[in-house]
PDB file of N, CA and C in Angstrom:
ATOM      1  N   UNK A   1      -4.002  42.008  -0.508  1.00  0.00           N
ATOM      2  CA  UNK A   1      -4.501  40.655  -0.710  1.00  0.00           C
ATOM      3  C   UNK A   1      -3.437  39.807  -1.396  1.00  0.00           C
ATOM      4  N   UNK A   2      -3.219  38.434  -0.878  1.00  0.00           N
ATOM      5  CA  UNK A   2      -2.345  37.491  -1.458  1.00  0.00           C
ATOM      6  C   UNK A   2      -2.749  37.010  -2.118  1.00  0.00           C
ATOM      7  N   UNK A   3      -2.235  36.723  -3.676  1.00  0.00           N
ATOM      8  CA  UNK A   3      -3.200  36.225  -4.941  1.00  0.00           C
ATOM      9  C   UNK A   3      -2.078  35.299  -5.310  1.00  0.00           C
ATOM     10  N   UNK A   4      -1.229  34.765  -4.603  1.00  0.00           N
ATOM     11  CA  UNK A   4       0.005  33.293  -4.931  1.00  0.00           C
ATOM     12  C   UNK A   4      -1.158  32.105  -4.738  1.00  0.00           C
ATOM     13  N   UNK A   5      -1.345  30.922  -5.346  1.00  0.00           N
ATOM     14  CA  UNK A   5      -1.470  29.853  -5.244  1.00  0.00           C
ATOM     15  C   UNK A   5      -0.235  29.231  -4.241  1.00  0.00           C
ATOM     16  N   UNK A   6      -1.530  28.824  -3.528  1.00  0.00           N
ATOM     17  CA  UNK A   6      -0.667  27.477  -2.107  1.00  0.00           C
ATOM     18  C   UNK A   6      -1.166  26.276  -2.409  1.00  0.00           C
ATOM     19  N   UNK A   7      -0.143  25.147  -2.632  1.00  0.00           N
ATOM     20  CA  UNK A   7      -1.196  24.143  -2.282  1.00  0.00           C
ATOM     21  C   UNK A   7      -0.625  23.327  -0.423  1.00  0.00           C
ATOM     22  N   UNK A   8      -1.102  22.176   0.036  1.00  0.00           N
ATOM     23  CA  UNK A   8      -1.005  21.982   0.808  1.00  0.00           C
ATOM     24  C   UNK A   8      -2.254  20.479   1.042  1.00  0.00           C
ATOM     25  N   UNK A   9      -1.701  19.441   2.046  1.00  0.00           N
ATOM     26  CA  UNK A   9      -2.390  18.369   1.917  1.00  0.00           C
ATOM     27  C   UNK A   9      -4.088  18.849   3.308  1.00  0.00           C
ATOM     28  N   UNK A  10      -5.135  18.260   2.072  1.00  0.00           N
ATOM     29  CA  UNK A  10      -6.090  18.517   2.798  1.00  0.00           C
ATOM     30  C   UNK A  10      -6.449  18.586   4.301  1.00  0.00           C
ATOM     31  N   UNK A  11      -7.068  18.732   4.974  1.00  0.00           N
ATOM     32  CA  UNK A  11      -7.516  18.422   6.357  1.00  0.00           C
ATOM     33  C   UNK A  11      -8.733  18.277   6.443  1.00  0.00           C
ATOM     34  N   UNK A  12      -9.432  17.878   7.875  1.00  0.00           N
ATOM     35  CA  UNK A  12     -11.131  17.411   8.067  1.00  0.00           C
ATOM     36  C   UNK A  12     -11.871  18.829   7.896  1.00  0.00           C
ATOM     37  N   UNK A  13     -11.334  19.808   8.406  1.00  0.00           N
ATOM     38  CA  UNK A  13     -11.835  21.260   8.315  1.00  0.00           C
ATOM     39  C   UNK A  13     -12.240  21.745   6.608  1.00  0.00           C
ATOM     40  N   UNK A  14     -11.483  20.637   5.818  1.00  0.00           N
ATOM     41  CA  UNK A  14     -11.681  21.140   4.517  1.00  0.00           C
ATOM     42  C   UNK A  14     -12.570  20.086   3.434  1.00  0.00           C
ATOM     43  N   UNK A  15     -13.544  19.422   4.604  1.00  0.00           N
ATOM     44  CA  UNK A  15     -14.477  18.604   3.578  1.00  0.00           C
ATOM     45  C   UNK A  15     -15.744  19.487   3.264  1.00  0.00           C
ATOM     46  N   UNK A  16     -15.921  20.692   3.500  1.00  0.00           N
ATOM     47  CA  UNK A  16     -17.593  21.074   3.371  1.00  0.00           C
ATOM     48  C   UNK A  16     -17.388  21.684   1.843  1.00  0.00           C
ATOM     49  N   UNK A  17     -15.608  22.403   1.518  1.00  0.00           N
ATOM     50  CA  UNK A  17     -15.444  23.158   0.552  1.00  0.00           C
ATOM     51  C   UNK A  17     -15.275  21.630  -0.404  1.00  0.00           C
ATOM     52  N   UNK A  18     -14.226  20.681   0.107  1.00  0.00           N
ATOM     53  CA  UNK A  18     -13.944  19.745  -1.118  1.00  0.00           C
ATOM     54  C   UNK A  18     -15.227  18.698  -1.493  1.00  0.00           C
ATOM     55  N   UNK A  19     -16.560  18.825  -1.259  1.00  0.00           N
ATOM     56  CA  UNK A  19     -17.541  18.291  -1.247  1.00  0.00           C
ATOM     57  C   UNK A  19     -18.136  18.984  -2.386  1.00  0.00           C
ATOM     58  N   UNK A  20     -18.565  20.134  -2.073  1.00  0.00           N
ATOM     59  CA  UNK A  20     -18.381  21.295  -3.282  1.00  0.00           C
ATOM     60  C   UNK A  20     -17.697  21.265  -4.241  1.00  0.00           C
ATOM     61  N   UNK A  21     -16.608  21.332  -4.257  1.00  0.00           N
ATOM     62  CA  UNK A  21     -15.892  21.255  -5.497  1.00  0.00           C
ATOM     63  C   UNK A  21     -15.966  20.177  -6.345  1.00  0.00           C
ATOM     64  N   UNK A  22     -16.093  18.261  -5.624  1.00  0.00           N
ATOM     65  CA  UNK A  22     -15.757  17.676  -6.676  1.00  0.00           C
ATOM     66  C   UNK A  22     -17.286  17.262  -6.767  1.00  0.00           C
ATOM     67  N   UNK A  23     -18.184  17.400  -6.524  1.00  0.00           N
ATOM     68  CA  UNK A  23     -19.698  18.199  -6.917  1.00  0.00           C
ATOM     69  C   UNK A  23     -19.331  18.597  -8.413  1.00  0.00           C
ATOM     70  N   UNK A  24     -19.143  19.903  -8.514  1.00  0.00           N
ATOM     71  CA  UNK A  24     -18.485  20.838  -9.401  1.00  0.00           C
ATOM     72  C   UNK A  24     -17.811  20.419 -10.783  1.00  0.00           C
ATOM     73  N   UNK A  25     -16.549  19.525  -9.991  1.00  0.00           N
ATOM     74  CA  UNK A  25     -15.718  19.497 -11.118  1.00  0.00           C
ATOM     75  C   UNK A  25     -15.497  17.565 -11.464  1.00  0.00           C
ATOM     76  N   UNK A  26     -16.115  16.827 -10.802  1.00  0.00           N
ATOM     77  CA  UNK A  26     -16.125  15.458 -11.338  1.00  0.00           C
ATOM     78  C   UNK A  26     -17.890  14.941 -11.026  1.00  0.00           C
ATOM     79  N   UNK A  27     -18.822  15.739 -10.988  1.00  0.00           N
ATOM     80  CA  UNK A  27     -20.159  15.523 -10.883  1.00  0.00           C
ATOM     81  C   UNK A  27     -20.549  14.443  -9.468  1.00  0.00           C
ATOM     82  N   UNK A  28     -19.775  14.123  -9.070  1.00  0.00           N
ATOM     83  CA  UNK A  28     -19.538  13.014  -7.841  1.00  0.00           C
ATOM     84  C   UNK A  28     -20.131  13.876  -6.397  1.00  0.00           C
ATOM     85  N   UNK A  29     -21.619  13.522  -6.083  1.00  0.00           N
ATOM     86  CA  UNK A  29     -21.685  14.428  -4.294  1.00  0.00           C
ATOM     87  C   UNK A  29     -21.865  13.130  -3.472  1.00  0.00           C
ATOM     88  N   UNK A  30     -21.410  14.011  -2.862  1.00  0.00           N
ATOM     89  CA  UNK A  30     -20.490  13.060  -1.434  1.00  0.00           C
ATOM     90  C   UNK A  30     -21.080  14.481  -0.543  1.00  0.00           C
ATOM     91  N   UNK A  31     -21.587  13.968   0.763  1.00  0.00           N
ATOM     92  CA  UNK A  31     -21.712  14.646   1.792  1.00  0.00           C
ATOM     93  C   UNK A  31     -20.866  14.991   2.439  1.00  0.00           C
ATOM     94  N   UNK A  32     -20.172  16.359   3.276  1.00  0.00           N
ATOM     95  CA  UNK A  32     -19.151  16.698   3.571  1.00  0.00           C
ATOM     96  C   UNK A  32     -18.859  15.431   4.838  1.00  0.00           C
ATOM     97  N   UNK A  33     -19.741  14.884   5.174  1.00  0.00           N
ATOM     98  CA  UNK A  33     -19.666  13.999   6.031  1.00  0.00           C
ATOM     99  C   UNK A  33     -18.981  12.830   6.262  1.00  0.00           C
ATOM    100  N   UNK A  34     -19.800  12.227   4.477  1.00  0.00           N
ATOM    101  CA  UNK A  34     -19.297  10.819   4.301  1.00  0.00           C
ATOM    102  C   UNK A  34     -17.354  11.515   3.808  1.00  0.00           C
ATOM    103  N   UNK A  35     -17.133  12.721   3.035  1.00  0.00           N
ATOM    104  CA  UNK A  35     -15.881  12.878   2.662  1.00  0.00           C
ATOM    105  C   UNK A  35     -14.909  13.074   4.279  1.00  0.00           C
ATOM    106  N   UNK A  36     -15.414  13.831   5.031  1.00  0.00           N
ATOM    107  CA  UNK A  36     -14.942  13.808   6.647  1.00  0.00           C
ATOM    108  C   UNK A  36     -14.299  12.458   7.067  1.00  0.00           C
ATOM    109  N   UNK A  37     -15.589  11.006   7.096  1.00  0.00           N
ATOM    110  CA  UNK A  37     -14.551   9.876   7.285  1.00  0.00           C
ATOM    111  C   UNK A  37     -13.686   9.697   6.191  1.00  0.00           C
ATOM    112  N   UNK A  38     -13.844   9.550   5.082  1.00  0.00           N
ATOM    113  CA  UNK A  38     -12.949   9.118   4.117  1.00  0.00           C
ATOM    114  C   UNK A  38     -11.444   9.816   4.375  1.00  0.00           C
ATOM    115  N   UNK A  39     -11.677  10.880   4.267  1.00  0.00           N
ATOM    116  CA  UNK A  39     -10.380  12.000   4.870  1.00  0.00           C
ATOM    117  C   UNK A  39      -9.668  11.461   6.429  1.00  0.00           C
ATOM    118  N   UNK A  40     -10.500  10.929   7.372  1.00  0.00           N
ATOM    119  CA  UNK A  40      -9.661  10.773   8.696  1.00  0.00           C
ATOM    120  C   UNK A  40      -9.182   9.063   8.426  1.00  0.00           C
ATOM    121  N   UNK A  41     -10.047   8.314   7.659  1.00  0.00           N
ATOM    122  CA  UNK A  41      -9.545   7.030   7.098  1.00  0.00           C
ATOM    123  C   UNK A  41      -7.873   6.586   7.525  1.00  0.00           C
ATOM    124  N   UNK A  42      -7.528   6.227   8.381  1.00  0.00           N
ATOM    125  CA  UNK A  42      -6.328   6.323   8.470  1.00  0.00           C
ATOM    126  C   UNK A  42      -5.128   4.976   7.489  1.00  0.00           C
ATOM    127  N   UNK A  43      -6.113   3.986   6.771  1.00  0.00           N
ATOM    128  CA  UNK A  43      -5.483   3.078   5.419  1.00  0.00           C
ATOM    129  C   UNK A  43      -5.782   3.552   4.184  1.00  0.00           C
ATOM    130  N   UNK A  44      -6.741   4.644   4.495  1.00  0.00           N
ATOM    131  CA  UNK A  44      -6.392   5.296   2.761  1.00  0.00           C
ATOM    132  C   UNK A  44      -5.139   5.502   2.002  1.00  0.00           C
ATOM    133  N   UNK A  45      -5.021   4.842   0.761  1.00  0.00           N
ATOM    134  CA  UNK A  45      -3.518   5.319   0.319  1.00  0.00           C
ATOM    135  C   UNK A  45      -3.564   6.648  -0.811  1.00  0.00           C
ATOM    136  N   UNK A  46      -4.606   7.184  -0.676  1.00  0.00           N
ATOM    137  CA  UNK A  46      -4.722   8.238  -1.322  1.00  0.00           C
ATOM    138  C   UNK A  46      -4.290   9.660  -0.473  1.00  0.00           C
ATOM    139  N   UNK A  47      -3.729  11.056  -1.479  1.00  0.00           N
ATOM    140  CA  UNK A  47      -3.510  12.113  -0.433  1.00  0.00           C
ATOM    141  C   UNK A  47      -4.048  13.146  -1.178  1.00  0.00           C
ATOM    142  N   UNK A  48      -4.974  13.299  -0.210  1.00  0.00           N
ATOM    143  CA  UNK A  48      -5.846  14.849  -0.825  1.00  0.00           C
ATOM    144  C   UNK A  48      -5.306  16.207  -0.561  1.00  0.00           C
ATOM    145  N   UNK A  49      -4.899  16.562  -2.144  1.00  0.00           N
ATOM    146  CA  UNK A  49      -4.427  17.929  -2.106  1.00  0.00           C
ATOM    147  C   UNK A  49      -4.857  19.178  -2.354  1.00  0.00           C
ATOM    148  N   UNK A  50      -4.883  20.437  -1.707  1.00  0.00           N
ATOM    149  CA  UNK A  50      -5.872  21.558  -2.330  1.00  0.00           C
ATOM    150  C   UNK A  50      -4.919  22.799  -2.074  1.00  0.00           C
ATOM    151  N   UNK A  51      -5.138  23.365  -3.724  1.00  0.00           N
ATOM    152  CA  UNK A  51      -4.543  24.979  -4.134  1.00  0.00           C
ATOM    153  C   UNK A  51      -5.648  26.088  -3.142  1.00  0.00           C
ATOM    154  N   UNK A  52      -4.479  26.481  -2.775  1.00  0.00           N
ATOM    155  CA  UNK A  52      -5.477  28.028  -1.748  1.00  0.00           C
ATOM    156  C   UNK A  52      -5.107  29.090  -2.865  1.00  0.00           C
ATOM    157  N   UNK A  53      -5.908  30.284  -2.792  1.00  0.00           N
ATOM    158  CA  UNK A  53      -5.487  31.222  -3.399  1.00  0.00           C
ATOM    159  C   UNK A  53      -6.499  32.156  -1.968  1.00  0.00           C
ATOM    160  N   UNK A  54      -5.194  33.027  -1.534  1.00  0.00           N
ATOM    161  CA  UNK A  54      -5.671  33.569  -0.224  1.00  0.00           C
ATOM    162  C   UNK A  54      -6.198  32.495   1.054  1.00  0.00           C
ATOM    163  N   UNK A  55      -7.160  32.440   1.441  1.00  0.00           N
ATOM    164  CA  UNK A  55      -8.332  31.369   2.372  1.00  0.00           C
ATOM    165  C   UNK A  55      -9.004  30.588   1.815  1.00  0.00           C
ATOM    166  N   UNK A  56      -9.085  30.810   0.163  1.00  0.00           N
ATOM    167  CA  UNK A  56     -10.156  29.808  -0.592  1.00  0.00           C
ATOM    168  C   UNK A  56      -9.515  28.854  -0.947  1.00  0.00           C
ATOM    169  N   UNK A  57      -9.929  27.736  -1.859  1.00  0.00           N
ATOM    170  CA  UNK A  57     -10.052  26.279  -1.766  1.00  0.00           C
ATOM    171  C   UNK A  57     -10.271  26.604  -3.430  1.00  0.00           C
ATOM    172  N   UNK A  58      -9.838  26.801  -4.191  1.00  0.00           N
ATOM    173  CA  UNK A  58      -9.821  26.648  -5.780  1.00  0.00           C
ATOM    174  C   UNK A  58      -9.623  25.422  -6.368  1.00  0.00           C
ATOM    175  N   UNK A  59      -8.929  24.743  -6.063  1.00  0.00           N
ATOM    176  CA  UNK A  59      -9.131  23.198  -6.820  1.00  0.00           C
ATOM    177  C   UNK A  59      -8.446  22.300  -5.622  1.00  0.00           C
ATOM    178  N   UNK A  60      -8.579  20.778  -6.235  1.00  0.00           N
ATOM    179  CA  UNK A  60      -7.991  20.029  -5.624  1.00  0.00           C
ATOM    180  C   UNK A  60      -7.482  18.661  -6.846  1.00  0.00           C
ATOM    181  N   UNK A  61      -6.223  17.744  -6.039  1.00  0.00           N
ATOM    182  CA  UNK A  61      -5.851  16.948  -6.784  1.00  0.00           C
ATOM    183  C   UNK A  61      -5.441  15.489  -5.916  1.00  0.00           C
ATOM    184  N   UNK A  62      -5.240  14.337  -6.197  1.00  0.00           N
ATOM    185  CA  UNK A  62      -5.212  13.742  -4.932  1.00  0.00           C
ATOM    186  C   UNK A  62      -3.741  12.845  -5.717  1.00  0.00           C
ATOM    187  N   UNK A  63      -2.806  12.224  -4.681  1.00  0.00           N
ATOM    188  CA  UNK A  63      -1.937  11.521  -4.990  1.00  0.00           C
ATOM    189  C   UNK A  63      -2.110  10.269  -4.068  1.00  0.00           C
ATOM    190  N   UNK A  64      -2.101   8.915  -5.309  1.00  0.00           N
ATOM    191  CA  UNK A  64      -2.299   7.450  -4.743  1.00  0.00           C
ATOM    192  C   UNK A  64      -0.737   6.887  -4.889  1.00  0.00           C
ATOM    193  N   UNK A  65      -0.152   6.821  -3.667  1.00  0.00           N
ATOM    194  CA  UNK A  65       1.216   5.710  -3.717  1.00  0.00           C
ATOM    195  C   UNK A  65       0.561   4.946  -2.909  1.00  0.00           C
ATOM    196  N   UNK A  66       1.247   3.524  -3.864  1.00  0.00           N
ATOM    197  CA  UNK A  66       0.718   2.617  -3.301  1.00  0.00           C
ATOM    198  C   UNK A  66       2.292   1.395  -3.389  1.00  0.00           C
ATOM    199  N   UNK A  67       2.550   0.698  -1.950  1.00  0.00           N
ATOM    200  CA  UNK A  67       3.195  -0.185  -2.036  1.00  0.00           C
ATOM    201  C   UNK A  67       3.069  -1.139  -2.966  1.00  0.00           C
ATOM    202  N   UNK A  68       4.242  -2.007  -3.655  1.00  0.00           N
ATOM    203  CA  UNK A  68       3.885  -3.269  -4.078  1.00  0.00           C
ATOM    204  C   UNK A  68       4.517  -4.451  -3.560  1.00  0.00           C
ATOM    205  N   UNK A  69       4.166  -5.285  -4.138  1.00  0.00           N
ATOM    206  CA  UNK A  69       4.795  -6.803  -3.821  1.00  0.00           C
ATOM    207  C   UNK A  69       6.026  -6.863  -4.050  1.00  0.00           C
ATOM    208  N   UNK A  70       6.167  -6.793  -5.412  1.00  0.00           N
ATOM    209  CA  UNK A  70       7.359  -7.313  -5.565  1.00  0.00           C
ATOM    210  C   UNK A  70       8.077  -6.627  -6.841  1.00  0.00           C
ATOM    211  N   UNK A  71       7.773  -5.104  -6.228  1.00  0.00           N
ATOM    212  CA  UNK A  71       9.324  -4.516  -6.545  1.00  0.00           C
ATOM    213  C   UNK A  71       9.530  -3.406  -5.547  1.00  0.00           C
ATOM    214  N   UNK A  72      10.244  -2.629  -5.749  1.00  0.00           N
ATOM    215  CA  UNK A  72      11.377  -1.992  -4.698  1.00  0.00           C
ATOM    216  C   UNK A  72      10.355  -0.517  -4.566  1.00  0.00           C
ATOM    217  N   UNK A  73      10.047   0.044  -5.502  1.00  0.00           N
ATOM    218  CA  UNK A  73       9.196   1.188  -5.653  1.00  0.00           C
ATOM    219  C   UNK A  73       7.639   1.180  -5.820  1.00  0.00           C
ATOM    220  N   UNK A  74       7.111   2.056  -5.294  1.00  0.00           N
ATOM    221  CA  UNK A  74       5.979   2.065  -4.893  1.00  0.00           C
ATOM    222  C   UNK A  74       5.495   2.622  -5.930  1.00  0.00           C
ATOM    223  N   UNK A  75       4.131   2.562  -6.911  1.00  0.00           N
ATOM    224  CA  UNK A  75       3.386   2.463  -7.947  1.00  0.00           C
ATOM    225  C   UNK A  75       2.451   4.215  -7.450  1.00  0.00           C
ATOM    226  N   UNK A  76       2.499   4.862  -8.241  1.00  0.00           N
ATOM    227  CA  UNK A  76       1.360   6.530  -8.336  1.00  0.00           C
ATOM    228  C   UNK A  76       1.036   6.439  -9.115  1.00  0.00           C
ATOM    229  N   UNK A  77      -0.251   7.114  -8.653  1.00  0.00           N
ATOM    230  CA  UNK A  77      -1.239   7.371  -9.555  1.00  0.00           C
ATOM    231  C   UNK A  77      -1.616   9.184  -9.497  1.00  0.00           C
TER     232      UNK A  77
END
Protein backbone atom coordinates (compact mmCIF):
# COMPACT_ATOMS: atom_id res chain seq x y z
CA UNK A 1 0.00 0.00 0.00
CA UNK A 2 1.13 3.61 -0.96
CA UNK A 3 0.89 5.82 2.12
CA UNK A 4 2.84 9.18 0.17
CA UNK A 5 0.47 12.09 0.06
CA UNK A 6 -0.42 13.29 -3.66
CA UNK A 7 -1.94 16.27 -4.21
CA UNK A 8 -3.30 17.16 -7.61
CA UNK A 9 -6.03 19.73 -9.07
CA UNK A 10 -9.58 18.48 -8.47
CA UNK A 11 -11.86 16.97 -11.16
CA UNK A 12 -15.93 16.49 -11.65
CA UNK A 13 -15.38 12.75 -10.58
CA UNK A 14 -14.26 14.26 -7.28
CA UNK A 15 -17.36 16.29 -6.11
CA UNK A 16 -19.33 13.45 -4.13
CA UNK A 17 -15.94 13.04 -1.84
CA UNK A 18 -15.23 17.06 -1.80
CA UNK A 19 -18.93 17.65 -0.77
CA UNK A 20 -18.17 15.47 2.15
CA UNK A 21 -15.32 16.85 3.22
CA UNK A 22 -16.05 20.55 3.26
CA UNK A 23 -19.38 19.30 5.05
CA UNK A 24 -16.75 18.07 7.53
CA UNK A 25 -14.22 20.50 7.70
CA UNK A 26 -15.84 24.16 6.97
CA UNK A 27 -19.59 23.06 8.04
CA UNK A 28 -20.67 24.37 4.43
CA UNK A 29 -23.12 21.35 2.42
CA UNK A 30 -23.25 21.82 -0.93
CA UNK A 31 -24.72 18.96 -2.95
CA UNK A 32 -22.21 17.01 -4.92
CA UNK A 33 -24.22 18.46 -7.65
CA UNK A 34 -24.45 22.05 -7.09
CA UNK A 35 -20.24 21.51 -6.31
CA UNK A 36 -20.17 19.44 -9.96
CA UNK A 37 -21.26 22.86 -11.72
CA UNK A 38 -19.20 25.04 -9.68
CA UNK A 39 -16.14 22.71 -10.51
CA UNK A 40 -16.92 22.60 -14.52
CA UNK A 41 -17.60 26.60 -14.13
CA UNK A 42 -15.28 27.45 -16.71
CA UNK A 43 -14.75 31.67 -15.16
CA UNK A 44 -14.13 30.42 -11.87
CA UNK A 45 -10.86 31.90 -10.72
CA UNK A 46 -10.56 29.58 -8.04
CA UNK A 47 -8.44 26.01 -8.24
CA UNK A 48 -9.56 23.16 -6.31
CA UNK A 49 -6.93 21.14 -4.85
CA UNK A 50 -7.00 17.61 -3.16
CA UNK A 51 -4.20 15.45 -1.12
CA UNK A 52 -4.70 11.62 -2.09
CA UNK A 53 -3.23 9.31 0.24
CA UNK A 54 -3.49 6.00 -1.90
CA UNK A 55 -7.32 6.48 -3.85
CA UNK A 56 -8.68 8.57 -0.96
CA UNK A 57 -9.41 12.22 -0.89
CA UNK A 58 -8.00 13.38 2.71
CA UNK A 59 -8.21 17.03 2.47
CA UNK A 60 -8.53 19.72 0.14
CA UNK A 61 -7.27 23.40 -0.42
CA UNK A 62 -8.24 25.78 -3.17
CA UNK A 63 -5.97 28.53 -4.90
CA UNK A 64 -7.69 32.06 -6.07
CA UNK A 65 -5.35 34.03 -8.73
CA UNK A 66 -6.92 36.58 -9.74
CA UNK A 67 -5.92 39.21 -12.52
CA UNK A 68 -5.75 42.89 -11.77
CA UNK A 69 -6.14 46.20 -13.28
CA UNK A 70 -3.51 47.85 -12.78
CA UNK A 71 -0.55 46.09 -11.87
CA UNK A 72 1.63 43.58 -13.59
CA UNK A 73 0.94 40.57 -11.10
CA UNK A 74 -1.90 38.80 -10.38
CA UNK A 75 -3.29 38.97 -6.60
CA UNK A 76 -3.70 34.98 -4.44
CA UNK A 77 -5.45 34.09 -2.18
Amino acid sequence: MNNQMKSRVATLDDAHELAHLNTVFNGVQLEPKQLSSRLANPHCVETPIVAEVGNLIVGFASLCLVPRVFYDTPHAD
